[in-house]
C-alpha atoms as a PDB file:
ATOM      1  CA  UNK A   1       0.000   0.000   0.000  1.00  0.00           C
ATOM      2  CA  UNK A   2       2.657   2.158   0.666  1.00  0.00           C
ATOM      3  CA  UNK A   3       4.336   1.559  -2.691  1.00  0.00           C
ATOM      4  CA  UNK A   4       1.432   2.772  -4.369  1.00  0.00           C
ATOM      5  CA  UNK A   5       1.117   6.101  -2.449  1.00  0.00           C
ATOM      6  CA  UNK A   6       4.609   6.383  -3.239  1.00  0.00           C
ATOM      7  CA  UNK A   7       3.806   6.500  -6.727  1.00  0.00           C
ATOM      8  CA  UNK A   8       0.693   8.067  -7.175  1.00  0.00           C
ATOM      9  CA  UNK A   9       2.499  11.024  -5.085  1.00  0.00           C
ATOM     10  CA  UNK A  10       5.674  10.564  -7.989  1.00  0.00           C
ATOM     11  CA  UNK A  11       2.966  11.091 -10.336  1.00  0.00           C
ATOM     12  CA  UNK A  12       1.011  13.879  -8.980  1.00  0.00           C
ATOM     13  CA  UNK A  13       4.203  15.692  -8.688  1.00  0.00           C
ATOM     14  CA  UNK A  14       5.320  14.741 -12.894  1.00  0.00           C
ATOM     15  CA  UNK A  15       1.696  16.325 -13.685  1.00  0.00           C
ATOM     16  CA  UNK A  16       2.650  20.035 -11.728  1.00  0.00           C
ATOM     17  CA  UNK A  17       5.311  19.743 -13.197  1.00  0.00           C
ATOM     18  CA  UNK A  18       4.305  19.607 -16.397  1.00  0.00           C
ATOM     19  CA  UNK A  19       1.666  21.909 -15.722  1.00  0.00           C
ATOM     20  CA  UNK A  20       4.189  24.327 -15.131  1.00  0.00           C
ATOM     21  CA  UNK A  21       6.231  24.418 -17.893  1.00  0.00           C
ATOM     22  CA  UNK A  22       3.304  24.283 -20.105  1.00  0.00           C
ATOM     23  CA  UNK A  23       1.892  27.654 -18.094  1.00  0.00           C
ATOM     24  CA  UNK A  24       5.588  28.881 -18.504  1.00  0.00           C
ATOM     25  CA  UNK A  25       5.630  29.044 -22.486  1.00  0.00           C
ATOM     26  CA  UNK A  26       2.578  32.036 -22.730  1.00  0.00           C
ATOM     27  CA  UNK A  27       1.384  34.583 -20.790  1.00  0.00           C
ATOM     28  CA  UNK A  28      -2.022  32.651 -20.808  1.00  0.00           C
ATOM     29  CA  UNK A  29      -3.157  29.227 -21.495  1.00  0.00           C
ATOM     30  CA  UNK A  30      -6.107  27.926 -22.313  1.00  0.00           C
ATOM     31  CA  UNK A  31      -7.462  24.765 -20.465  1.00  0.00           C
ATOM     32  CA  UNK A  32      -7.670  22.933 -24.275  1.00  0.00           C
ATOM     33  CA  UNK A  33      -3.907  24.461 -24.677  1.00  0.00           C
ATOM     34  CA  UNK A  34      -3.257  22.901 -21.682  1.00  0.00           C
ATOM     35  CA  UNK A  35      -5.141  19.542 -22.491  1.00  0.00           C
ATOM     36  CA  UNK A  36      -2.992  19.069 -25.646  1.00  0.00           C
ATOM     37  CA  UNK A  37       0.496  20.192 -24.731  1.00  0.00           C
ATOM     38  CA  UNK A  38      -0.013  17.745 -21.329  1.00  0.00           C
ATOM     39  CA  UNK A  39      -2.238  15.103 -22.468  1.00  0.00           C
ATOM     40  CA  UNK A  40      -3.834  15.161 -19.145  1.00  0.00           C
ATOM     41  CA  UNK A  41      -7.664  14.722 -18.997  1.00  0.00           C
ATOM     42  CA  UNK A  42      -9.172  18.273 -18.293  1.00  0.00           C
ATOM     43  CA  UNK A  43     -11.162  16.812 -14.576  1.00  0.00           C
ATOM     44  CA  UNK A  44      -6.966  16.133 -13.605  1.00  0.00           C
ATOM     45  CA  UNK A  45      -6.147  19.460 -15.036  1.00  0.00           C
ATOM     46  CA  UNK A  46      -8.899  21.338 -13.318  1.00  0.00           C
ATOM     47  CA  UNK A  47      -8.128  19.664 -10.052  1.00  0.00           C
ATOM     48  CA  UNK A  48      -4.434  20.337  -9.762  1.00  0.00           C
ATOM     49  CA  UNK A  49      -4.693  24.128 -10.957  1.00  0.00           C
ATOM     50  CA  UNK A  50      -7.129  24.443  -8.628  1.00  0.00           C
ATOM     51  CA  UNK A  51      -4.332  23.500  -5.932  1.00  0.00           C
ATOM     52  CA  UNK A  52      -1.724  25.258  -7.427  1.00  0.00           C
ATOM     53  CA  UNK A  53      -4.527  28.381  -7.746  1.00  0.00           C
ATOM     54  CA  UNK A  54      -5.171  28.074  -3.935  1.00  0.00           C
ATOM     55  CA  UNK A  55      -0.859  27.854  -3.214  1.00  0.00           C
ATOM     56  CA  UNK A  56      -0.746  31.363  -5.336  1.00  0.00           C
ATOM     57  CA  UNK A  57       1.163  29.559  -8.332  1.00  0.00           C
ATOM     58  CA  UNK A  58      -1.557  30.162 -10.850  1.00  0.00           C
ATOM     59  CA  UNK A  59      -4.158  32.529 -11.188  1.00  0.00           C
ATOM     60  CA  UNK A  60      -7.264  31.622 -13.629  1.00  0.00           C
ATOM     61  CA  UNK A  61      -7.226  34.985 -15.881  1.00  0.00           C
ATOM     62  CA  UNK A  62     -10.957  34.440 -16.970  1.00  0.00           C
ATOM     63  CA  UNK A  63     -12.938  31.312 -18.466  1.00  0.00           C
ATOM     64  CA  UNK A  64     -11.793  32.022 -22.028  1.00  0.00           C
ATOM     65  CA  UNK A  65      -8.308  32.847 -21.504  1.00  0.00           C
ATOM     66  CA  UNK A  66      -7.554  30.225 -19.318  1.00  0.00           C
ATOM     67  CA  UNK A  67      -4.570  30.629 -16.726  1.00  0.00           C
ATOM     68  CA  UNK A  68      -1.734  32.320 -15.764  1.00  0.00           C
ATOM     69  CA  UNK A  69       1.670  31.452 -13.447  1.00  0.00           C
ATOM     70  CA  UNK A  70       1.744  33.965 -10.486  1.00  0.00           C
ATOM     71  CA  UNK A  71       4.969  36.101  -9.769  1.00  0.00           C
ATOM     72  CA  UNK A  72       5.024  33.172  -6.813  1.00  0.00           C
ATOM     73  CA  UNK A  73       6.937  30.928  -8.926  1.00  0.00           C
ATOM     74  CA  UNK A  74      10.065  32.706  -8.896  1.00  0.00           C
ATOM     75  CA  UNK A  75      10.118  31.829  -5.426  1.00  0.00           C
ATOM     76  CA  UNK A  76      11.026  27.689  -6.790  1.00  0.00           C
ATOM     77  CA  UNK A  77      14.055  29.318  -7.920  1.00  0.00           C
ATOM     78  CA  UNK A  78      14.988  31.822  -5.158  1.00  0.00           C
ATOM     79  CA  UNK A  79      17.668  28.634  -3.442  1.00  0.00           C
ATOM     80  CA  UNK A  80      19.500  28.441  -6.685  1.00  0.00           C
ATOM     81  CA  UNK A  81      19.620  32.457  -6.916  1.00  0.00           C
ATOM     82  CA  UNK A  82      21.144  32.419  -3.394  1.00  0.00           C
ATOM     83  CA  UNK A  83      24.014  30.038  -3.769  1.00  0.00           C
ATOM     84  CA  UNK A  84      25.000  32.070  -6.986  1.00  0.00           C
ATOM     85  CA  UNK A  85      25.186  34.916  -5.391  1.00  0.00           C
ATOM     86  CA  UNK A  86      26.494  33.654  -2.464  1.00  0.00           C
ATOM     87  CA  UNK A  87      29.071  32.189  -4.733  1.00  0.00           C
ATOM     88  CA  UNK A  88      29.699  35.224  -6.233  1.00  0.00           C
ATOM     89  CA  UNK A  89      29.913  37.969  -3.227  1.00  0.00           C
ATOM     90  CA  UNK A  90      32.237  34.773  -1.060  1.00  0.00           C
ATOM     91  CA  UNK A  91      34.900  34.764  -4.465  1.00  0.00           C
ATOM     92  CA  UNK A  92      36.946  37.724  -3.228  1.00  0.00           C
ATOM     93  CA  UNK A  93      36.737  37.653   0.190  1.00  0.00           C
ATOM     94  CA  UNK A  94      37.904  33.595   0.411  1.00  0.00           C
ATOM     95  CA  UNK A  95      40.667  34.968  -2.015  1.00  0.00           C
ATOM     96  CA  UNK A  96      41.888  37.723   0.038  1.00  0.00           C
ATOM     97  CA  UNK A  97      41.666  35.574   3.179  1.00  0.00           C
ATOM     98  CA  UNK A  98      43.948  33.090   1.333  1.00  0.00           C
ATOM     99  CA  UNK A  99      46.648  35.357  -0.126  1.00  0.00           C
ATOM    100  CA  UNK A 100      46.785  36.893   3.774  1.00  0.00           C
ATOM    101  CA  UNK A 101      46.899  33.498   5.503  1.00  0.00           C
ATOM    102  CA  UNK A 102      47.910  31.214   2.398  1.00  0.00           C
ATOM    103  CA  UNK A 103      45.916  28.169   3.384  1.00  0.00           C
ATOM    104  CA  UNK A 104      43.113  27.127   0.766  1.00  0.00           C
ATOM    105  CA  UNK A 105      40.035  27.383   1.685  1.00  0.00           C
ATOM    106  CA  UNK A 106      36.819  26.044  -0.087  1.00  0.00           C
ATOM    107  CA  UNK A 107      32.665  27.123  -0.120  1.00  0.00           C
ATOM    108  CA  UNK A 108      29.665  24.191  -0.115  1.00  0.00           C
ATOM    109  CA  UNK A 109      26.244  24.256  -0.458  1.00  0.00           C
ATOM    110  CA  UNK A 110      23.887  21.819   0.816  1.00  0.00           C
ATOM    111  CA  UNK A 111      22.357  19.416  -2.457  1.00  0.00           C
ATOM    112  CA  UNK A 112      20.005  17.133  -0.467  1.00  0.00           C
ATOM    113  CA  UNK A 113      22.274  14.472   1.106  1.00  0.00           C
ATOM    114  CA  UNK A 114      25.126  16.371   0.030  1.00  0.00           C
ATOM    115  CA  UNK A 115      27.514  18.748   0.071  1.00  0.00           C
ATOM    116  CA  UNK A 116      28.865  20.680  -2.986  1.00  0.00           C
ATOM    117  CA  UNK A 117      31.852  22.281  -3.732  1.00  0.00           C
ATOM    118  CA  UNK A 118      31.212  25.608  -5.430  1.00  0.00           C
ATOM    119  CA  UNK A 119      34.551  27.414  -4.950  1.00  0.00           C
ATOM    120  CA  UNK A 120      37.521  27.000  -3.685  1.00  0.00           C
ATOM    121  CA  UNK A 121      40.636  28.763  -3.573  1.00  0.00           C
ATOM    122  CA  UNK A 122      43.430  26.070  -4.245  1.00  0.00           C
ATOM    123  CA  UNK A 123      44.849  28.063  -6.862  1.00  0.00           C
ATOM    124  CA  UNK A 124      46.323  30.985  -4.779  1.00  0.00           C
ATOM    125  CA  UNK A 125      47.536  28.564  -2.145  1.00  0.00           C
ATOM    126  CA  UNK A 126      51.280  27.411  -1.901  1.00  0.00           C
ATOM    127  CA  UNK A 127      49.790  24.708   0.184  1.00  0.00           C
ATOM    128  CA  UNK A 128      46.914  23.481  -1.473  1.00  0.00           C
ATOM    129  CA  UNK A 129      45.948  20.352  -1.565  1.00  0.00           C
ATOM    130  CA  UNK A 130      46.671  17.833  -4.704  1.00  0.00           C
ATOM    131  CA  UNK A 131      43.258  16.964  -4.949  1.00  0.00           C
ATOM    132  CA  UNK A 132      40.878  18.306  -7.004  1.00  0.00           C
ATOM    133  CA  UNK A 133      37.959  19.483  -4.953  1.00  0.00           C
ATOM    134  CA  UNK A 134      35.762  22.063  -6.991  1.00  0.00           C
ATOM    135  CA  UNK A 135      32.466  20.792  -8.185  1.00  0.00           C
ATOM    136  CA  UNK A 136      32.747  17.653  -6.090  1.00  0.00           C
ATOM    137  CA  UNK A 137      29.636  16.245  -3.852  1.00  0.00           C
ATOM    138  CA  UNK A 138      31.181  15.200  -0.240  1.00  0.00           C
ATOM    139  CA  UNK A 139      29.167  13.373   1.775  1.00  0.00           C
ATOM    140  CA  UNK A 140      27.666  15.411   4.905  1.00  0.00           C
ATOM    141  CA  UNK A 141      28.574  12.992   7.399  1.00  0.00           C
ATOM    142  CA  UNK A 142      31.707  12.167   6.514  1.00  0.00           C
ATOM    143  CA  UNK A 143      33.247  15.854   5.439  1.00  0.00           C
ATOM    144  CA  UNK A 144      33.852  18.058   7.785  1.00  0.00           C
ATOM    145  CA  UNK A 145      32.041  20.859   5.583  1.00  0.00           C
ATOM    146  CA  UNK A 146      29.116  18.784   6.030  1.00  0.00           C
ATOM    147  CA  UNK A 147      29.301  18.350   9.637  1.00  0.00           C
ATOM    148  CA  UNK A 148      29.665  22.215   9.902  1.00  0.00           C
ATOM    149  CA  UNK A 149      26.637  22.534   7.895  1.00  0.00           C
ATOM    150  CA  UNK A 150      24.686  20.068   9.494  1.00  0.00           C
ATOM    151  CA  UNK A 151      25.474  20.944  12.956  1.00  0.00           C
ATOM    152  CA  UNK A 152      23.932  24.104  12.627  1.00  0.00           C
ATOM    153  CA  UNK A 153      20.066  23.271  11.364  1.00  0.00           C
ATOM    154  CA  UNK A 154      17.340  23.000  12.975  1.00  0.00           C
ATOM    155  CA  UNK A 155      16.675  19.728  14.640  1.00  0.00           C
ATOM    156  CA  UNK A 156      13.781  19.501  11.695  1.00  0.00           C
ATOM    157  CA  UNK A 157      16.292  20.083   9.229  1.00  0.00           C
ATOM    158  CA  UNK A 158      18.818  17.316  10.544  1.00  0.00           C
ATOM    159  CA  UNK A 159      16.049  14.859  10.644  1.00  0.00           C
ATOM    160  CA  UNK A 160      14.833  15.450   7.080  1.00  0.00           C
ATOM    161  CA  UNK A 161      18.737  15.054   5.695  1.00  0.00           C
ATOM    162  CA  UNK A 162      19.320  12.115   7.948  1.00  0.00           C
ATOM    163  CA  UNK A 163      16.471  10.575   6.712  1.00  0.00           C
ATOM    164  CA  UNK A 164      17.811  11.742   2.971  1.00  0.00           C
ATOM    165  CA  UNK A 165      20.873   9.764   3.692  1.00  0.00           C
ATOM    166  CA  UNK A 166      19.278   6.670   4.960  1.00  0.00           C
ATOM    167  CA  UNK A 167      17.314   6.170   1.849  1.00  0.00           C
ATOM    168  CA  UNK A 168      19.840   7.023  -0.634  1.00  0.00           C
ATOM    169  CA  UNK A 169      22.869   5.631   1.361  1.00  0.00           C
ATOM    170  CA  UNK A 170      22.563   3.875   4.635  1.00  0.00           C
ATOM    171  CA  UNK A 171      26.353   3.257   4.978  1.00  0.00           C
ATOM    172  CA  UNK A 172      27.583   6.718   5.454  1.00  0.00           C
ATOM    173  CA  UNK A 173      25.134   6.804   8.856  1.00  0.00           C
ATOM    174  CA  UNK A 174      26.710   3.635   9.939  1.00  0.00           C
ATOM    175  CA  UNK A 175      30.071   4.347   9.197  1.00  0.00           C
ATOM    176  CA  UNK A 176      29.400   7.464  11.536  1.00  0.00           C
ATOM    177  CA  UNK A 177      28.617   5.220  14.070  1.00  0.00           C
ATOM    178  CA  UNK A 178      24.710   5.284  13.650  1.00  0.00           C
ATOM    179  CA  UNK A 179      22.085   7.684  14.949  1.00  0.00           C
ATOM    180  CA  UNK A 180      23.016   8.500  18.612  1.00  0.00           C
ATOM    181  CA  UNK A 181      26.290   9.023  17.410  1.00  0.00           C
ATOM    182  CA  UNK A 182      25.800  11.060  15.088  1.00  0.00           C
ATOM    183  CA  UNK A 183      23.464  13.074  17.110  1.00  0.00           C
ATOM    184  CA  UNK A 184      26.137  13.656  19.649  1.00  0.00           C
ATOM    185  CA  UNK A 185      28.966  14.873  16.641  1.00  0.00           C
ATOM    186  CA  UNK A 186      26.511  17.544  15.931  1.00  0.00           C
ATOM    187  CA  UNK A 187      25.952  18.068  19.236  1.00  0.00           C
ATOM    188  CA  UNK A 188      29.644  18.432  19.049  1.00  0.00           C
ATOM    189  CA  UNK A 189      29.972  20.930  16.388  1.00  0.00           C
ATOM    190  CA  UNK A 190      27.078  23.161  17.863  1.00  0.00           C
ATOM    191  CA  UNK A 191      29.088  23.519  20.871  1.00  0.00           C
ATOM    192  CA  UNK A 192      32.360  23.507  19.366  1.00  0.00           C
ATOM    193  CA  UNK A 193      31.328  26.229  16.446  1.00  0.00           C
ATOM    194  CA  UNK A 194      33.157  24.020  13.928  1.00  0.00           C
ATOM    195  CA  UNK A 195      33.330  20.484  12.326  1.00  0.00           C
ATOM    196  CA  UNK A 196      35.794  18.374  11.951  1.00  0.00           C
ATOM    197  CA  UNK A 197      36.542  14.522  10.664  1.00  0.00           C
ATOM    198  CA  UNK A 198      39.033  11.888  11.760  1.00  0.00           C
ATOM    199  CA  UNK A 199      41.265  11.761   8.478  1.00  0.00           C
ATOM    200  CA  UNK A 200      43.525   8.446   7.984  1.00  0.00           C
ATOM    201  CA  UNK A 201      46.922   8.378   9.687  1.00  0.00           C
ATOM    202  CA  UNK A 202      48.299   8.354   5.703  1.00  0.00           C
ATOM    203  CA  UNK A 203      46.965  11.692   5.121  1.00  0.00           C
ATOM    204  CA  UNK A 204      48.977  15.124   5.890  1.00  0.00           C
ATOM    205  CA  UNK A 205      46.006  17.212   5.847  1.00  0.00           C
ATOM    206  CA  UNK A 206      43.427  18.258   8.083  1.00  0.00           C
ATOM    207  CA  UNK A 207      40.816  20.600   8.216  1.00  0.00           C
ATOM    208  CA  UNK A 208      38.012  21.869   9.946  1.00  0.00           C
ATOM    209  CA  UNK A 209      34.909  23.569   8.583  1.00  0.00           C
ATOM    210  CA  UNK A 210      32.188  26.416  10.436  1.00  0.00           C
ATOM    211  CA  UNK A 211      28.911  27.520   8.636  1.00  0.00           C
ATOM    212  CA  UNK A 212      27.861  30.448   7.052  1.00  0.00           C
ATOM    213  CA  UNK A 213      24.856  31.413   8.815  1.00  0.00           C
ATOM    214  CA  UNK A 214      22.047  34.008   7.805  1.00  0.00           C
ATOM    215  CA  UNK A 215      22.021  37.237   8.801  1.00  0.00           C
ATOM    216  CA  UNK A 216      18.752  37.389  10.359  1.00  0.00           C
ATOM    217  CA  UNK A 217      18.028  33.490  11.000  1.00  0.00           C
ATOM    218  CA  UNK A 218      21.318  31.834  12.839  1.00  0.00           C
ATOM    219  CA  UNK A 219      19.502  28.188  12.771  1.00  0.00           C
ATOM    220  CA  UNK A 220      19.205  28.776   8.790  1.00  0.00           C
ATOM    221  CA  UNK A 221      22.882  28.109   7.178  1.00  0.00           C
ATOM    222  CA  UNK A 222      23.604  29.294   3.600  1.00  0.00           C
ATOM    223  CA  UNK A 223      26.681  26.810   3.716  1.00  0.00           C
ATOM    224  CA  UNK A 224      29.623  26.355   5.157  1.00  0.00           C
ATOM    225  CA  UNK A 225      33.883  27.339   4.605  1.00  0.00           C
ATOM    226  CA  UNK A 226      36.245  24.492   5.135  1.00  0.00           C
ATOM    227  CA  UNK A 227      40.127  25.628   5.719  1.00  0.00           C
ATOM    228  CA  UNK A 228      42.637  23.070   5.090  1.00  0.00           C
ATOM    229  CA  UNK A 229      46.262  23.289   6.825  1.00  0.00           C
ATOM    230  CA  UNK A 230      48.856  19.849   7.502  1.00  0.00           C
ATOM    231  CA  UNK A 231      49.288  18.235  10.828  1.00  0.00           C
ATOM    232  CA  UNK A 232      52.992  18.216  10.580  1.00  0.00           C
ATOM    233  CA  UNK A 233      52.638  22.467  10.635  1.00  0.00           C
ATOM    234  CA  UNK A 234      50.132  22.698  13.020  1.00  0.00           C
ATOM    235  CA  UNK A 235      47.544  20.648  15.528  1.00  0.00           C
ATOM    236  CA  UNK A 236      44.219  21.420  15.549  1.00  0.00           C
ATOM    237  CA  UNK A 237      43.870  23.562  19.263  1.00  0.00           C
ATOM    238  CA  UNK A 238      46.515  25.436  17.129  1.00  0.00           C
ATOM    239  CA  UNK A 239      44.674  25.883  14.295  1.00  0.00           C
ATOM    240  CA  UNK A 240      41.755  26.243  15.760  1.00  0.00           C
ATOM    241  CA  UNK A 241      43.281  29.032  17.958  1.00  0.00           C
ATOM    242  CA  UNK A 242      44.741  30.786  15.031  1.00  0.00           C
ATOM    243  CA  UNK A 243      41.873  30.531  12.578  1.00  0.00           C
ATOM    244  CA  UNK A 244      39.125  30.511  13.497  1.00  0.00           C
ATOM    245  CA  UNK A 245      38.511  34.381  14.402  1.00  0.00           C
ATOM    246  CA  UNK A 246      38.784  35.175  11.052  1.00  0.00           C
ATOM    247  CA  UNK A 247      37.469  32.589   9.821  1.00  0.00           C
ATOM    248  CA  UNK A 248      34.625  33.626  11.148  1.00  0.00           C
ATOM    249  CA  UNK A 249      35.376  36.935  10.107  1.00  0.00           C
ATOM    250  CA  UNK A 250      34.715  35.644   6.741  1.00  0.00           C
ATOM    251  CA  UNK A 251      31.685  33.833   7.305  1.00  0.00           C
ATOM    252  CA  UNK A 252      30.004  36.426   8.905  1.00  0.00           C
ATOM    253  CA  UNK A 253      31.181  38.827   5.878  1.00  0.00           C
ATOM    254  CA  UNK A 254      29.887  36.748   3.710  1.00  0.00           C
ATOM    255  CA  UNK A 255      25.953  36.145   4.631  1.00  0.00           C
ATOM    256  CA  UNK A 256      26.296  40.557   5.275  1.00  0.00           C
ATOM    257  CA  UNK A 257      27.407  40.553   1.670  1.00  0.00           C
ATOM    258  CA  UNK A 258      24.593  38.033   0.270  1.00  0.00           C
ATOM    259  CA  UNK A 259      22.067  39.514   2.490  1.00  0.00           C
ATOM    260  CA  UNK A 260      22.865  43.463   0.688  1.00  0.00           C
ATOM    261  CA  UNK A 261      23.305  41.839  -3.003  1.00  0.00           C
ATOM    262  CA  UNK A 262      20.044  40.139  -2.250  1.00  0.00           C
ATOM    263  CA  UNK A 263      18.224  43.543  -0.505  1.00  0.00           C
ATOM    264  CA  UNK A 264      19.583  45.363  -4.024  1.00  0.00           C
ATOM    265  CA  UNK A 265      17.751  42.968  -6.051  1.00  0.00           C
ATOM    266  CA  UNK A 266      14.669  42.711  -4.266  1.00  0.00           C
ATOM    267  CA  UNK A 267      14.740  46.620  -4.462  1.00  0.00           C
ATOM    268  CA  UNK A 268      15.168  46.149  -8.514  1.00  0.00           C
ATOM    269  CA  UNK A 269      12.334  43.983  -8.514  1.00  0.00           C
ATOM    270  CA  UNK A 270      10.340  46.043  -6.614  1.00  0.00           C
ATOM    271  CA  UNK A 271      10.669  49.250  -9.010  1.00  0.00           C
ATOM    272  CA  UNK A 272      10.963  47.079 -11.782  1.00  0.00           C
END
């Protein structure tokens, strides 16, 4: 039974979705419009605008003309304007805090389960890593970028990734040392302000990650910075110690910086 809800909910989704995009091409569709370009049977149609007309995606324009997406649905895309921006005002300040300090330090963004890489600044470091980390998904559990990240939701939030991770891969909870454990690593980081991960005894580098949190809601993170540094330089009270101010520093500069690009465009918008 619960397969089945599954994928009648799978479905429902598909025919938005494709409601969407068909609303997306003109200014106003017709329901027959709509009927052809979806191939949906106009009681389905009728139903799910109806929904989407009572969420404030679609407005019904009159009988003739048909419908009409809202100005609502630019919200769907207001997480991927974020991290580009974010992205974009982070660039110079993670490069000046690199050619001041020298380490490398990289930006993620939450994707689901995971974290990615969106910039990085092993190319100004003489002590960069060999690995190639930009535009690479770390786990969350086992990174500490992710830990960072994680350790800063809201207990709703942690549940709803955790759960993520169990159905699309199990392992990385147990390898963590399952749920209690877990729960006590974030614990951990929360108390701590940063994450961290126990790297193999082969490795030279180490790291340790804090989050970039929102200006105006600290339990909301945008994403997280992750410096690396070698443990034959440094141990980690050290670089703790030493780094983390402005580390912070940079964190903090960051979500100010995302949080005026953002208040500019809103502004366009506004007297657009």
């Amino acid at each position: 039974m619960r397969r089945m809800d599954k994928e009648s909910s799978v479905q429902s989704a598909r025919r938005v979705l494709t409601i969407i995009e068909a609303l997306n091409r003109r200014r106003v569709t017709s329901l027959e419009v709509l009927h052809a370009r979806t191939r949906l049977p106009k009681s389905t149609l009728v139903r799910l605008l109806e929904t989407l007309i009572e969420e404030g995606y679609v407005v019904r324009v009159s009988r003739r003309e048909g419908y009409a997406l809202t100005d609502a649905v630019l919200r769907l895309s207001a997480g991927i304007r974020h991290r580009d921006v974010l992205v974009d005002v982070a660039r110079p300040l993670m490069e000046a805090f690199t050619q001041e300090h020298r380490w490398q330090v990289s930006l993620a963004t939450s994707e689901n389960s995971w974290m990615l890489v969106r910039f990085t600044t092993r190319h100004l470091s003489p002590f960069a890593r060999e690995e190639i980390f930009l535009n690479r998904r770390v786990p969350m559990l086992q990174s500490a970028i992710g830990r960072a990240y994680m350790g800063f939701c809201t207990s709703e939030e942690q549940e709803f990734i955790l759960r993520l991770i169990e159905d699309s891969h199990p392992d990385e909870i147990e390898t963590a040392g399952g749920r209690e454990k877990v729960a006590a690593i974030l614990r951990r980081v929360r108390r701590d302000g940063y994450g961290t991960i126990v790297r193999p005894a082969e490795d030279p580098s180490r790291s340790f990650a804090i989050p970039i949190l929102h200006r105006d809601r600290t339990d909301r993170p945008l994403g997280s910075v992750v410096i690396f540094y070698y443990r034959s330089v440094m141990t980690e009270a050290e670089a703790v110690a030493k780094y983390m101010p402005p580390l912070t520093r940079l964190a903090a500069a960051v979500a100010e910086g995302l949080a005026q690009a953002l208040d500019v465009d809103h502004a366009a918008a506004a007297n657009g």
